[in-house]
Protein backbone atom coordinates (compact mmCIF):
# COMPACT_ATOMS: atom_id res chain seq x y z
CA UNK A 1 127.07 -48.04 147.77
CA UNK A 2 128.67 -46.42 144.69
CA UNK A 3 126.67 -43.89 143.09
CA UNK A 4 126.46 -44.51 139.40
CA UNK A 5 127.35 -41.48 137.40
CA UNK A 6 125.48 -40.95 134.11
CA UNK A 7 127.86 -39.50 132.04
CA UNK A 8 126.73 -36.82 128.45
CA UNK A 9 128.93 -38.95 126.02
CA UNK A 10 126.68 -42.16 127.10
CA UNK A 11 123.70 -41.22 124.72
CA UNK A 12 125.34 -40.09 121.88
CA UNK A 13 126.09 -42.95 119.31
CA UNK A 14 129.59 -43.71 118.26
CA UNK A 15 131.51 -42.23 115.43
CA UNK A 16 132.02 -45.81 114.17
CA UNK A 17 128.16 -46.96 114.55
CA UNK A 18 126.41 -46.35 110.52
CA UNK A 19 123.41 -43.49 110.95
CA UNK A 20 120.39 -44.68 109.12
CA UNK A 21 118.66 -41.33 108.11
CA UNK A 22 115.01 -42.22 107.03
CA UNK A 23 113.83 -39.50 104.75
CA UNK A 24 110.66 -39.96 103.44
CA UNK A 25 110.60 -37.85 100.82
CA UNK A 26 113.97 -40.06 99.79
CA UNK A 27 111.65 -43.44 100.29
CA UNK A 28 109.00 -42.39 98.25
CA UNK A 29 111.61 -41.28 95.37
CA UNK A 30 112.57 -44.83 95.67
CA UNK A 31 109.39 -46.09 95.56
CA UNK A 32 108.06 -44.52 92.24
CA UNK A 33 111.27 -44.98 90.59
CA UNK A 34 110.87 -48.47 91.34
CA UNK A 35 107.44 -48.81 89.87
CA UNK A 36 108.46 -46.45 86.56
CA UNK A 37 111.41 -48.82 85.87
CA UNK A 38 108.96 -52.10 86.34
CA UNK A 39 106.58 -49.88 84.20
CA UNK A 40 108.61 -49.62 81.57
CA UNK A 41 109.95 -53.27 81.39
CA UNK A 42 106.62 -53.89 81.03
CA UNK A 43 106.02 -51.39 78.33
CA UNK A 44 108.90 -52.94 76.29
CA UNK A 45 107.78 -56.41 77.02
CA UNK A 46 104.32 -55.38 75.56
CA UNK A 47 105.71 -53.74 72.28
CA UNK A 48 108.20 -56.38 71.76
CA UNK A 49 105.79 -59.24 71.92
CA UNK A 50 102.96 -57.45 70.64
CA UNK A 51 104.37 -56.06 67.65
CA UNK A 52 106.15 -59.75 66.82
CA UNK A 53 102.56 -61.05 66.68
CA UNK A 54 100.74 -58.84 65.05
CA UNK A 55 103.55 -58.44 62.13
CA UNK A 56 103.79 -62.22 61.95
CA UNK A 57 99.71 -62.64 61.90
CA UNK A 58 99.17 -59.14 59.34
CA UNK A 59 102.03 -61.29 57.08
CA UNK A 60 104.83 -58.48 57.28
CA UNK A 61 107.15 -60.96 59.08
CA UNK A 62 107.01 -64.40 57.52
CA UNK A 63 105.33 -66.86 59.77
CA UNK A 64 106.84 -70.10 58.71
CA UNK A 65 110.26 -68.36 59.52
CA UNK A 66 109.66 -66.46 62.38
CA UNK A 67 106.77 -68.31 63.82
CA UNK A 68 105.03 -65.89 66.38
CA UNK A 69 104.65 -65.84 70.36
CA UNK A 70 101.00 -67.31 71.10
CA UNK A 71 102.28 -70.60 68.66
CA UNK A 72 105.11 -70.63 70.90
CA UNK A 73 103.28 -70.64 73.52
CA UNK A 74 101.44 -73.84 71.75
CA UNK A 75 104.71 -75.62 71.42
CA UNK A 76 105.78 -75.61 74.61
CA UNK A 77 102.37 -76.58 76.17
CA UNK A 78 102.45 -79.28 73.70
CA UNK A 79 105.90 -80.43 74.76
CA UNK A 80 104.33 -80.38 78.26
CA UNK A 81 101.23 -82.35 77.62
CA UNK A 82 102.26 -84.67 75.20
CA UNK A 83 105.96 -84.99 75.22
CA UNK A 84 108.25 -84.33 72.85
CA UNK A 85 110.35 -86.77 70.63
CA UNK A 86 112.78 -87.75 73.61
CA UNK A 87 110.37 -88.29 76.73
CA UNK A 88 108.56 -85.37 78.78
CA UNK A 89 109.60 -81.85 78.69
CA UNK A 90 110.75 -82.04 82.31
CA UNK A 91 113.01 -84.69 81.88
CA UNK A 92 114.87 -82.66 78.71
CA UNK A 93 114.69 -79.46 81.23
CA UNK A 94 116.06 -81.32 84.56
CA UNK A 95 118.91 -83.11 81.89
CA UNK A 96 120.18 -80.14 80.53
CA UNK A 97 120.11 -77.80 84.32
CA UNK A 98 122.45 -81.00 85.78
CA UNK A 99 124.39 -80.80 83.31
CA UNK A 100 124.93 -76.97 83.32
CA UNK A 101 124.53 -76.73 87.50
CA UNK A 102 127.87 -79.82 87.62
CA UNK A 103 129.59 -78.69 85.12
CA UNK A 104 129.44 -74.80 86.59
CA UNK A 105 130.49 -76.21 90.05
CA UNK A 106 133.29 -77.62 89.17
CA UNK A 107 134.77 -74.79 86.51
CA UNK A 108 134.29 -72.44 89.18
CA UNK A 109 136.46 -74.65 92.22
CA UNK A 110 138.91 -75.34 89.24
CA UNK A 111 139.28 -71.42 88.07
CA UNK A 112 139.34 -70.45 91.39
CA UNK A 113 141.92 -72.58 93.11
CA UNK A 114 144.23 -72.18 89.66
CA UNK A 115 143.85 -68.68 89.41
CA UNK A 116 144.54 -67.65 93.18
CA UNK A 117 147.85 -70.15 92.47
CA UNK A 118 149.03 -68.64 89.58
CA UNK A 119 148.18 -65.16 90.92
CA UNK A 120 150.02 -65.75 94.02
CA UNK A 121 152.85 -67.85 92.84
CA UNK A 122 154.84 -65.93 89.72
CA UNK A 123 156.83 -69.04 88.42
CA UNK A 124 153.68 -70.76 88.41
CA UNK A 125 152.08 -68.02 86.25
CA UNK A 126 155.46 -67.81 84.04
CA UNK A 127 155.75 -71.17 83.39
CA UNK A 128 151.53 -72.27 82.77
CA UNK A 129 150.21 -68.92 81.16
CA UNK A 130 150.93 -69.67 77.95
CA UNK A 131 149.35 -72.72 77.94
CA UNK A 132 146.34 -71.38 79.47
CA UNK A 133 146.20 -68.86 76.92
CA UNK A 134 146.71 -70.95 73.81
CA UNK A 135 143.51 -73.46 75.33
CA UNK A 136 141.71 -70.04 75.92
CA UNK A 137 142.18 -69.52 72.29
CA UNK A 138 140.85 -73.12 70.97
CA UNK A 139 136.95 -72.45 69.63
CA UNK A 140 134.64 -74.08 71.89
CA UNK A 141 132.54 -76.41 69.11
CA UNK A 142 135.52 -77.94 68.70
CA UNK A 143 136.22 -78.87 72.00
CA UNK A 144 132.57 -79.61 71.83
CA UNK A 145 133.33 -82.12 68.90
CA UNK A 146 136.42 -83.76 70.78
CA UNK A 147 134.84 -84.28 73.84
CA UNK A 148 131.78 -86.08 72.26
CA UNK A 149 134.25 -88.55 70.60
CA UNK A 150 136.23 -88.99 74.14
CA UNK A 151 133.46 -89.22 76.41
CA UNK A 152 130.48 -90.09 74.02
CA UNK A 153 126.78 -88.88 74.15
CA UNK A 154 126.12 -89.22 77.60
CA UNK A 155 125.87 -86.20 80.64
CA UNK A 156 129.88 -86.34 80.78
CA UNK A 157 130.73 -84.93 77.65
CA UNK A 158 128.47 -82.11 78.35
CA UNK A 159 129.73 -80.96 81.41
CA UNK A 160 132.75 -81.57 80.20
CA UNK A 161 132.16 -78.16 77.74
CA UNK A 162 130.97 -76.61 80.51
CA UNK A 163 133.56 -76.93 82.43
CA UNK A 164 136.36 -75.76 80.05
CA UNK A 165 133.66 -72.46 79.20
CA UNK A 166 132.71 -71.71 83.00
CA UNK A 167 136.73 -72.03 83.91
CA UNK A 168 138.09 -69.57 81.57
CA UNK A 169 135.85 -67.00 83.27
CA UNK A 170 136.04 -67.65 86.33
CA UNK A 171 140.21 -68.13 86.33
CA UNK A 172 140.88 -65.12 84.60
CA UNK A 173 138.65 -62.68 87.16
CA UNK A 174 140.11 -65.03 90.01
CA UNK A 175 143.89 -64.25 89.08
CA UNK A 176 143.52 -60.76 87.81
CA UNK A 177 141.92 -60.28 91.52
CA UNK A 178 144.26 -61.94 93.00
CA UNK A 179 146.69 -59.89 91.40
CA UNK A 180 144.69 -56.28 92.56
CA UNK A 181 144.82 -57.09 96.70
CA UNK A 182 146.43 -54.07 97.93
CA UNK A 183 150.37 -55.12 98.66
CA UNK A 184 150.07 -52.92 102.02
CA UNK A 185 147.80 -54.94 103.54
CA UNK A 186 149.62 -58.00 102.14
CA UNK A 187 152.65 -56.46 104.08
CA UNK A 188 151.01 -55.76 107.10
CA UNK A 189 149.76 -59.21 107.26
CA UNK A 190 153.25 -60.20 106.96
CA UNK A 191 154.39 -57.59 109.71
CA UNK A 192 152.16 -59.17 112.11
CA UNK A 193 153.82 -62.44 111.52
CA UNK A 194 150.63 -64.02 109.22
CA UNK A 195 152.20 -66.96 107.05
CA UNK A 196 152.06 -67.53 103.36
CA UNK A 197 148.69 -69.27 103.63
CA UNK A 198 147.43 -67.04 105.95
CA UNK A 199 147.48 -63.86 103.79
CA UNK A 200 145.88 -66.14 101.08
CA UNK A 201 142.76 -67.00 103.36
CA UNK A 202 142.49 -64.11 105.26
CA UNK A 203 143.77 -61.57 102.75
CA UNK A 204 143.89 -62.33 99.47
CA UNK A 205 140.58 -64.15 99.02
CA UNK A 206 138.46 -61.74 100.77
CA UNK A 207 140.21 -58.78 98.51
CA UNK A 208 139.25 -61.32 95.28
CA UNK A 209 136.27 -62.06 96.26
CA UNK A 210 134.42 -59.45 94.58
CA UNK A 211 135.90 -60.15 91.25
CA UNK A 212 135.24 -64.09 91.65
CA UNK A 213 131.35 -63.36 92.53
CA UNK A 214 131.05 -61.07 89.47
CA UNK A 215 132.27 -63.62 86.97
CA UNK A 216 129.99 -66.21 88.60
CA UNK A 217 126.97 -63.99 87.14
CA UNK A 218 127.93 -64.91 83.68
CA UNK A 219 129.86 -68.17 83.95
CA UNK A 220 126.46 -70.11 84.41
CA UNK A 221 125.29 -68.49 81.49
CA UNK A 222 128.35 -70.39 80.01
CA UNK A 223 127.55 -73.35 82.10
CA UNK A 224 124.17 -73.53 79.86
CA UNK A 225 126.05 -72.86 76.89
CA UNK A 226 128.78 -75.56 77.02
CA UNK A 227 125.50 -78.19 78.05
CA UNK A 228 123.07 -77.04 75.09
CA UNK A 229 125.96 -76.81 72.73
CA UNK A 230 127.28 -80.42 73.72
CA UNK A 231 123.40 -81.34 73.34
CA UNK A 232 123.24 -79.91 69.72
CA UNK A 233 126.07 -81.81 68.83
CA UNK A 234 125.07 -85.10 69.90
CA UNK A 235 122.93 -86.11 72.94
CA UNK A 236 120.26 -88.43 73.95
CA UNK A 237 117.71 -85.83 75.67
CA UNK A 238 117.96 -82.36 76.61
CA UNK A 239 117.07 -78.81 75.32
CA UNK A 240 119.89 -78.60 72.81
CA UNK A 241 118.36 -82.06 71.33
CA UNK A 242 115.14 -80.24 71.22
CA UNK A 243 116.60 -77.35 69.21
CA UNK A 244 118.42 -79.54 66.75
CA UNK A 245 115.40 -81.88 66.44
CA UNK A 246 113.26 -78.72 65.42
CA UNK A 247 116.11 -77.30 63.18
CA UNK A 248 115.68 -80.76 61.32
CA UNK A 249 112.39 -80.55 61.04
CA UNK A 250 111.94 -76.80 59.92
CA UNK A 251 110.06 -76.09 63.22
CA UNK A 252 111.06 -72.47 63.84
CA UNK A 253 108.09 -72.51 66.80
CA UNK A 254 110.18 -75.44 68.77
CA UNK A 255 113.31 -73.26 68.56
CA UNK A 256 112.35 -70.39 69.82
CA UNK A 257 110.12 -72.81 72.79
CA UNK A 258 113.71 -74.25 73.94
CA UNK A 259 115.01 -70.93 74.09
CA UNK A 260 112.26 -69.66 76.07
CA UNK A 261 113.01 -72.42 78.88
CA UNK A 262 116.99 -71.62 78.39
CA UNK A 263 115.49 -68.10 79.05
CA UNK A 264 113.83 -68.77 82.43
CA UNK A 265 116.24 -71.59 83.63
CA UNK A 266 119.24 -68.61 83.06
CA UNK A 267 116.90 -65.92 85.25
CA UNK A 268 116.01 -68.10 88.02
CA UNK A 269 119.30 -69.08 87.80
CA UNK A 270 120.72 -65.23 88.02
CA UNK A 271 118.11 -64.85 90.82
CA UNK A 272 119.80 -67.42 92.74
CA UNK A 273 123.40 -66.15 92.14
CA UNK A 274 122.53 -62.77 93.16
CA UNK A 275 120.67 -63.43 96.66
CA UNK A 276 124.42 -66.16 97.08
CA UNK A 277 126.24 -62.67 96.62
CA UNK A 278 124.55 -61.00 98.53
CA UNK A 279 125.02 -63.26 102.08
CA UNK A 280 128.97 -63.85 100.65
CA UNK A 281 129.42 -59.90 100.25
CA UNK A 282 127.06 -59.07 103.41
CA UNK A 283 130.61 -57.04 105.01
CA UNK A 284 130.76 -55.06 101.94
CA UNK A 285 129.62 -51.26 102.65
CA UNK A 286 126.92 -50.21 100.66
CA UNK A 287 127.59 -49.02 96.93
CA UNK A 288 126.88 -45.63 96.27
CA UNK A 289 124.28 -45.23 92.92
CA UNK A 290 124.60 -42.75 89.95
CA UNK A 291 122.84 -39.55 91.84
CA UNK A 292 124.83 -40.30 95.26
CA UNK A 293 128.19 -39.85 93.73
C-alpha cells in the first residue's frame, strides 16, 4: 500500500487565494460610520423638510408659490384616491416608467453596439463622427417638438426622446471605452491567434464594460427625462401631463407631487441599476476607499 505523505506546503493557502482578515475593531468602524452617514441623511432630510414647512406655514416663503410638504403630501393622496384629470395615478405612473424603461433599453443596445463599432473600426468613426456630433448638438425640446409631429401623442413619440437622450450617453462612454482597452492585451489576443471578433467579445467588451455600466446610472435618469419632457409637450396621460396640467392651473402643490413620484421611480430605479452592476462587475477586485489608499 502506498503510504501517503503529508507534506508542510499542504496547509498553507496559496499566494493566489484572497486573505479575508476580519478585524473587529475594523467592522465596528464600519458599522458606526454607517449609522453616522444614515444619521445625517436623516438630519438633512429633517431640516430640509422641516424648515420648508414651517417658513411656508409662518408666511416667510409664499405658500401659493411654493406650496409646502404636508399639502403635497395631500395632492398626491388625492391623486391616489380620487384620480386625477387623466384616470388613476397608477395608470399616469405605469405610462410614463414604460415609456422611460423602452425607450432606455433600446438607447442603451443602440449606443452600445455603435459605439464599440466606431471605437473599433477608425473609418467608421472618421466618416460618422461628425454627424454624431452635430445631432449631439441639436437641443432636445426640439427633437421633442419634431417627434410629436412625426409620431403624434401616443407612447412612441416619447420613447422616441428617450431614446435619442439615453444614446448619446451611453455611445459616447461605450466608444471612449472602447477606445481605453489596453493595446497589449489587444496584441496578445492577436498573438494567440484570437480573430477580429474575438478580441471584441472577449477583450474589448469586458475592458468597456466598466465605462458602459457607469453611464447606465445616469442614462435612465435621461430615459425619464426624454418621457416626461415628450409628456409636457403633448400626451394623453402620464406624469409630464400631470405637471403641465398643474402648471395650467397654477397648482404649484401638483408640481412638486409629480416630481416626488419622478423622485422615487428614479431611486428605485438607481437601486435596481446598481444591484445589475454589481452581478455584471462580480470579477472586478474590490475598490479601494478614501482611507485605504
Amino acid at each position: 500500500m502506498q503510504k501517503l505523505i503529508a507534506h508542510p506546503e499542504a496547509d498553507v493557502p496559496s499566494p493566489l487565494e484572497p486573505l479575508q482578515v476580519l478585524d473587529p475593531n475594523a467592522r465596528r468602524q464600519a458599522v458606526r460610520r454607517r449609522l453616522l452617514v444614515n444619521a445625517l441623511r436623516v438630519l438633512v432630510l429633517v431640516v430640509v423638510i422641516g424648515g420648508w414647512e414651517l417658513f411656508s406655514r409662518t408666511g416667510i416663503v409664499d405658500p401659493f408659490f411654493f406650496s409646502y410638504p404636508s399639502q403635497i403630501v395631500q395632492q398626491v393622496w388625492t391623486w391616489y384616491r380620487d384620480g386625477t384629470q387623466s384616470g388613476p395615478l397608477l395608470d399616469q405612473v405605469v405610462v410614463t416608467v414604460e415609456e422611460a424603461v423602452i425607450g432606455f433599453g433600446i438607447g442603451v443596445v443602440l449606443g452600445v453596439v455603435l459605439g464599440v463599432a466606431l471605437g473599433r473600426v477608425r473609418l467608421l468613426s472618421d466618416v460618422l463622427g461628425p454627424y454624431i456630433k452635430v445631432m449631439n448638438s441639436i437641443p432636445r425640446i426640439v427633437l421633442g417638438s419634431i417627434l410629436i409631429v412625426w409620431l403624434g401623442l401616443g407612447m412612441s413619440s416619447k420613447v422616441a426622446l428617450a431614446v435619442v437622450l439615453v444614446f448619446f450617453a451611453v455611445f459616447f462612454n461605450a466608444f471612449q471605452g472602447t477606445r481605453e482597452v489596453d493595446r497589449n492585451l489587444i496584441a496578445n489576443a492577436r498573438i494567440l491567434g484570437a480573430s477580429r471578433g474575438q478580441v471584441t467579445r472577449q477583450v474589448v467588451l469586458p475592458s468597456a464594460f466598466t465605462w458602459i455600466v457607469a453611464s447606465m446610472h445616469t442614462s435612465f435618469g435621461f430615459a425619464l427625462i426624454g418621457a416626461i419632457v415628450g409628456e409636457f409637450l403633448g400626451a394623453r396621460k402620464g406624469l409630464g401631463l400631470l405637471i403641465a396640467t398643474a402648471q395650467g392651473t397654477f397648482n404649484p402643490a401638483g408640481i412638486f407631487a409629480a416630481m416626488l413620484l419622478i423622485a422615487v421611480v428614479a431611486l428605485l430605479a438607481e437601486g435596481l441599476i446598481g444591484l445589475l452592476e454589481k452581478r455584471l462587475l462580480s470579477w472586478r477586485p474590490p475598490q479601494l476607499s478614501g482611507s485605504e489608499l
